[in-house]
C-alpha atoms as a PDB file:
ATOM      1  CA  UNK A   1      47.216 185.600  73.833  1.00  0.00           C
ATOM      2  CA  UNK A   2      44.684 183.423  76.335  1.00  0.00           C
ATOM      3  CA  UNK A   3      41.005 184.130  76.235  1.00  0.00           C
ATOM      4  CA  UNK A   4      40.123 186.444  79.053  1.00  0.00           C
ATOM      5  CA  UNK A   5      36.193 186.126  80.351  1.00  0.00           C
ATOM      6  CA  UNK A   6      34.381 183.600  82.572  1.00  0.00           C
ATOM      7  CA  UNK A   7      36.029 180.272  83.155  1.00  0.00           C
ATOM      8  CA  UNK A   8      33.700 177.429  82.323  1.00  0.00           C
ATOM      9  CA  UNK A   9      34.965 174.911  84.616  1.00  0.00           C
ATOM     10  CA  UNK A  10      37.627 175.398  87.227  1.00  0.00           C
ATOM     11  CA  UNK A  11      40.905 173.395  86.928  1.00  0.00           C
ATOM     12  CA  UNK A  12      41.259 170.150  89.614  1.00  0.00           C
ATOM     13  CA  UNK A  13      45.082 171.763  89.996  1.00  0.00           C
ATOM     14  CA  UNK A  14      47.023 174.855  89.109  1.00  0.00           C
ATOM     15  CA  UNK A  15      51.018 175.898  88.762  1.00  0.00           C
ATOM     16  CA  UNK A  16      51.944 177.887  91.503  1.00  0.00           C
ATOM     17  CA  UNK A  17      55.944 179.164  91.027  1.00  0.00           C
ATOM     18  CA  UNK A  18      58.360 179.640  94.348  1.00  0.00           C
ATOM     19  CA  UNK A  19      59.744 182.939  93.541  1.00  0.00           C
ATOM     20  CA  UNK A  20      62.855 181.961  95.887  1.00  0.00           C
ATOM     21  CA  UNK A  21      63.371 178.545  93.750  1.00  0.00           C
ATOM     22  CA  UNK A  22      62.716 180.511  90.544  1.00  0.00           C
ATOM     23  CA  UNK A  23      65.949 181.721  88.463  1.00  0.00           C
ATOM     24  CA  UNK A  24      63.914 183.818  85.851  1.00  0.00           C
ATOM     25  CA  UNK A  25      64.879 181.106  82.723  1.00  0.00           C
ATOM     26  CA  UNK A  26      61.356 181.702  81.055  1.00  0.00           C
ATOM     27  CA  UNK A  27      61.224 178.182  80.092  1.00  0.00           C
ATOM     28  CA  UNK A  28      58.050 177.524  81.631  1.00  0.00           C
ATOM     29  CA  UNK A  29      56.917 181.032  79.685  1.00  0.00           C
ATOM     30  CA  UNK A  30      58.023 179.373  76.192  1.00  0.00           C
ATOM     31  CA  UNK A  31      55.671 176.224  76.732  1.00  0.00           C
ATOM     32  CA  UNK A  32      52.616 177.494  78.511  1.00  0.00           C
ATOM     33  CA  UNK A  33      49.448 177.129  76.214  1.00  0.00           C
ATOM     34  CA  UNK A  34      47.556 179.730  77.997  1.00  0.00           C
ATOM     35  CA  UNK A  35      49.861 182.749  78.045  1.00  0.00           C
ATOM     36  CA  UNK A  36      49.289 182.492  81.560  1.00  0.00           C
ATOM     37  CA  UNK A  37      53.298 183.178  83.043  1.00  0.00           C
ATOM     38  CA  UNK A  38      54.826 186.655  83.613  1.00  0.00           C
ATOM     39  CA  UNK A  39      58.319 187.544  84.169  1.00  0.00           C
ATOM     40  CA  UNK A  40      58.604 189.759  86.988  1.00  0.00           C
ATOM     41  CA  UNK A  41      61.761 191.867  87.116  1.00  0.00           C
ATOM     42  CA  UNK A  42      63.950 192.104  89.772  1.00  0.00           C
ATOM     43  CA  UNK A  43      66.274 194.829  90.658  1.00  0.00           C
ATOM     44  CA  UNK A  44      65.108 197.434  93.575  1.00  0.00           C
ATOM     45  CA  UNK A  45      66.545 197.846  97.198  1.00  0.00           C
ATOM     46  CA  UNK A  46      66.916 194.476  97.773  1.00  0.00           C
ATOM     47  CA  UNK A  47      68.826 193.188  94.763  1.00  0.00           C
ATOM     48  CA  UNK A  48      65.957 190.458  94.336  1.00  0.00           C
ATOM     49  CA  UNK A  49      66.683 188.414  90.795  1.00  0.00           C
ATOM     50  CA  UNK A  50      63.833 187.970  88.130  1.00  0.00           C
ATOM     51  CA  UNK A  51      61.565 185.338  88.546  1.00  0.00           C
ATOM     52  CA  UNK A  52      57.987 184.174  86.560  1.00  0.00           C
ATOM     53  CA  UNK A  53      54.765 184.210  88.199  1.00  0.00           C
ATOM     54  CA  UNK A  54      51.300 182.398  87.113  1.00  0.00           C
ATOM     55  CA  UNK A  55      48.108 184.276  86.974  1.00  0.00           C
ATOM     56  CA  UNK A  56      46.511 181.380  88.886  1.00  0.00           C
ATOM     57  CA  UNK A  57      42.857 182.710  87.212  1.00  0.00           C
ATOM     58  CA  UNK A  58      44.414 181.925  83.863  1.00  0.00           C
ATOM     59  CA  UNK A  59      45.727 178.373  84.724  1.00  0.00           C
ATOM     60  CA  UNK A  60      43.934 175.931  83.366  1.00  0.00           C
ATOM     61  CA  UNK A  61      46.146 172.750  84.853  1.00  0.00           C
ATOM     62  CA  UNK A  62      47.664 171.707  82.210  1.00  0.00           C
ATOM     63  CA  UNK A  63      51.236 171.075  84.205  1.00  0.00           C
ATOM     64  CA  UNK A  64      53.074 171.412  80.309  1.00  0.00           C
ATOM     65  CA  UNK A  65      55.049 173.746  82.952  1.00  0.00           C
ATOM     66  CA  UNK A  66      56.167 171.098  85.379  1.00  0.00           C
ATOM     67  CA  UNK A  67      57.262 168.370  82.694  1.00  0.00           C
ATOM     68  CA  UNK A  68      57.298 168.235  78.873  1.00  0.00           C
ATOM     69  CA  UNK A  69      54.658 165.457  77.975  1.00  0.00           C
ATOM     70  CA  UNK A  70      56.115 162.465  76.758  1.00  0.00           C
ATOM     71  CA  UNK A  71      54.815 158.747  75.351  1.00  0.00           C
ATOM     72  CA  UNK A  72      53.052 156.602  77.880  1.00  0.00           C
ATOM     73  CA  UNK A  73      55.873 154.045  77.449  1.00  0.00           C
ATOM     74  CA  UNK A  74      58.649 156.283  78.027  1.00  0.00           C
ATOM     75  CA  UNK A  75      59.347 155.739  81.513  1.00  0.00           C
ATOM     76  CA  UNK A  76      61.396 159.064  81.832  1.00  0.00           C
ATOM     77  CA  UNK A  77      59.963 162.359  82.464  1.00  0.00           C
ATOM     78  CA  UNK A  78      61.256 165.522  81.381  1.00  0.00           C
ATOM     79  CA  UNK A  79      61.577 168.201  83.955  1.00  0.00           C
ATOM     80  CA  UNK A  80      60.885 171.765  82.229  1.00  0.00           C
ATOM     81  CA  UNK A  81      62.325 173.567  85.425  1.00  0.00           C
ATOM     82  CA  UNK A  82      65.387 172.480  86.754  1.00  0.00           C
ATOM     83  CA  UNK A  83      65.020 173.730  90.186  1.00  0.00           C
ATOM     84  CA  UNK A  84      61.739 172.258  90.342  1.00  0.00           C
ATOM     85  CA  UNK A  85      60.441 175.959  91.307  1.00  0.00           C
ATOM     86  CA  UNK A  86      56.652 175.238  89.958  1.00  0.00           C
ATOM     87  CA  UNK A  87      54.234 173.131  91.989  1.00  0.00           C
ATOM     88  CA  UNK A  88      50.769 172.303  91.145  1.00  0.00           C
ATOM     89  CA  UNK A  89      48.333 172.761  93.850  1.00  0.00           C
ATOM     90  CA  UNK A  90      44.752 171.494  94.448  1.00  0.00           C
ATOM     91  CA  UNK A  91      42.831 174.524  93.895  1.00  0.00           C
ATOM     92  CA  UNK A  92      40.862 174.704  96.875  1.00  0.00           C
ATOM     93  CA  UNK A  93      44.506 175.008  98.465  1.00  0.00           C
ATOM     94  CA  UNK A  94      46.192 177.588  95.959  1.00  0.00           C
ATOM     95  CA  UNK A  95      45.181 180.481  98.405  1.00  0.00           C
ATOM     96  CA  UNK A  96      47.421 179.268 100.223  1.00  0.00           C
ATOM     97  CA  UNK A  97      50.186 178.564  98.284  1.00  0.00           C
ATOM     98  CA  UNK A  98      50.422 181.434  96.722  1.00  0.00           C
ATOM     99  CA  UNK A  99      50.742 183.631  99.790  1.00  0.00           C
ATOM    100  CA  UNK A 100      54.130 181.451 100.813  1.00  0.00           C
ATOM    101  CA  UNK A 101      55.437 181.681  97.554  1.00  0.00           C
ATOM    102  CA  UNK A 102      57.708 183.864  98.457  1.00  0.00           C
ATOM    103  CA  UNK A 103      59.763 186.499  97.017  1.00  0.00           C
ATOM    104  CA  UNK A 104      61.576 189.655  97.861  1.00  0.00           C
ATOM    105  CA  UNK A 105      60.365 191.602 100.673  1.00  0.00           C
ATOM    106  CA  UNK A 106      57.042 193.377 100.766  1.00  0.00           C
ATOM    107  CA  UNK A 107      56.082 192.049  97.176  1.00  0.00           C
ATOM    108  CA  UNK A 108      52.959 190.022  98.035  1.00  0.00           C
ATOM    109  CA  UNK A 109      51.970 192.849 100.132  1.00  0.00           C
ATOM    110  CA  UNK A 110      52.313 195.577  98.034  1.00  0.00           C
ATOM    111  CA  UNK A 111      50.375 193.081  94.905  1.00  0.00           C
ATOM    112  CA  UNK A 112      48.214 192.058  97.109  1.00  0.00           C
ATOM    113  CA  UNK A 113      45.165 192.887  94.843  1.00  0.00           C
ATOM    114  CA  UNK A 114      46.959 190.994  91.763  1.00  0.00           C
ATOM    115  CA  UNK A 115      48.409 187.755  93.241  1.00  0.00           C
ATOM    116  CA  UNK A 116      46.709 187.084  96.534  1.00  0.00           C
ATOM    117  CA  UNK A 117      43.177 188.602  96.182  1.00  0.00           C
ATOM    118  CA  UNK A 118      42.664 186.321  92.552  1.00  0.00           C
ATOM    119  CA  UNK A 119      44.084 183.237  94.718  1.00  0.00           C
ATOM    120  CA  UNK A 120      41.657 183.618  97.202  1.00  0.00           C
ATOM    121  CA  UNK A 121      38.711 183.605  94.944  1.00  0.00           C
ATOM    122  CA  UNK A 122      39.598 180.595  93.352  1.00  0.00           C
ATOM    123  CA  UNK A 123      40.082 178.712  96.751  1.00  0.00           C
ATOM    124  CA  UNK A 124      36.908 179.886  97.782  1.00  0.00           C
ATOM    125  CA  UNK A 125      34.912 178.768  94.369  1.00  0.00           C
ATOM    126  CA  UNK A 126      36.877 175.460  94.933  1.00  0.00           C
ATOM    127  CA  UNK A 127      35.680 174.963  98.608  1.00  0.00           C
ATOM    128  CA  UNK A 128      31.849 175.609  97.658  1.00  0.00           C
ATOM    129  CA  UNK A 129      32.040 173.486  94.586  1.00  0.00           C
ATOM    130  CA  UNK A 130      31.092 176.258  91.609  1.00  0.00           C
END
């Protein structure tokens, strides 16, 4: 379980996941260090499949998400996600990305307070250099 309370120092980049890229595998839950990923069901109306999502205040950058870490002299990189549906963003742009990650109708509205509102904070700490 990740530490909750103040962040000391706020990452250069987090992992922002494209819901619409996203197949709901959970292999990018299985490696995160942070317990930082969710799996949002899907289901409802419109038939939207599961996806993960990334509390972007628990991020801390790491991108173990993106690509397993491998030796220096090893000149290939192992994808963790397939359909390359995680992106890390500067943070001072994760506002941002966050709000076009997309998703089944109405969901970044109706979580607004969750996903966006967290986003926005962190974008705005970013800009003013806490």
């Amino acid at each position: 379980m990740a530490k909750k309370g103040v962040r000391k120092k706020l990452p250069k980049e987090v992992a922002v996941i494209n819901a619409d890229n996203c197949t709901g595998c959970q292999s990018c839950v299985e490696v995160c260090p942070v317990d930082c990923i969710d799996t949002i069901p899907g289901g409802g109306i419109h038939s939207f499949r599961s996806w993960c999502e990334i509390d972007v205040e628990r991020c801390v950058g790491c991108e173990v998400c993106v690509a397993i870490p491998t030796k220096k002299s090893n000149p290939y990189e192992l994808q963790l996600c397939p359909w390359k549906a995680i992106e890390m963003v500067k943070t001072v742009d994760v506002a941002h990305a966050v709000a076009a990650k997309g998703g089944p109708p109405g969901y970044l509205h109706d979580n607004w307070e969750r996903v966006v509102e967290p986003a926005i904070r962190m974008s705005e700490l970013a800009a003013t250099g806490s």
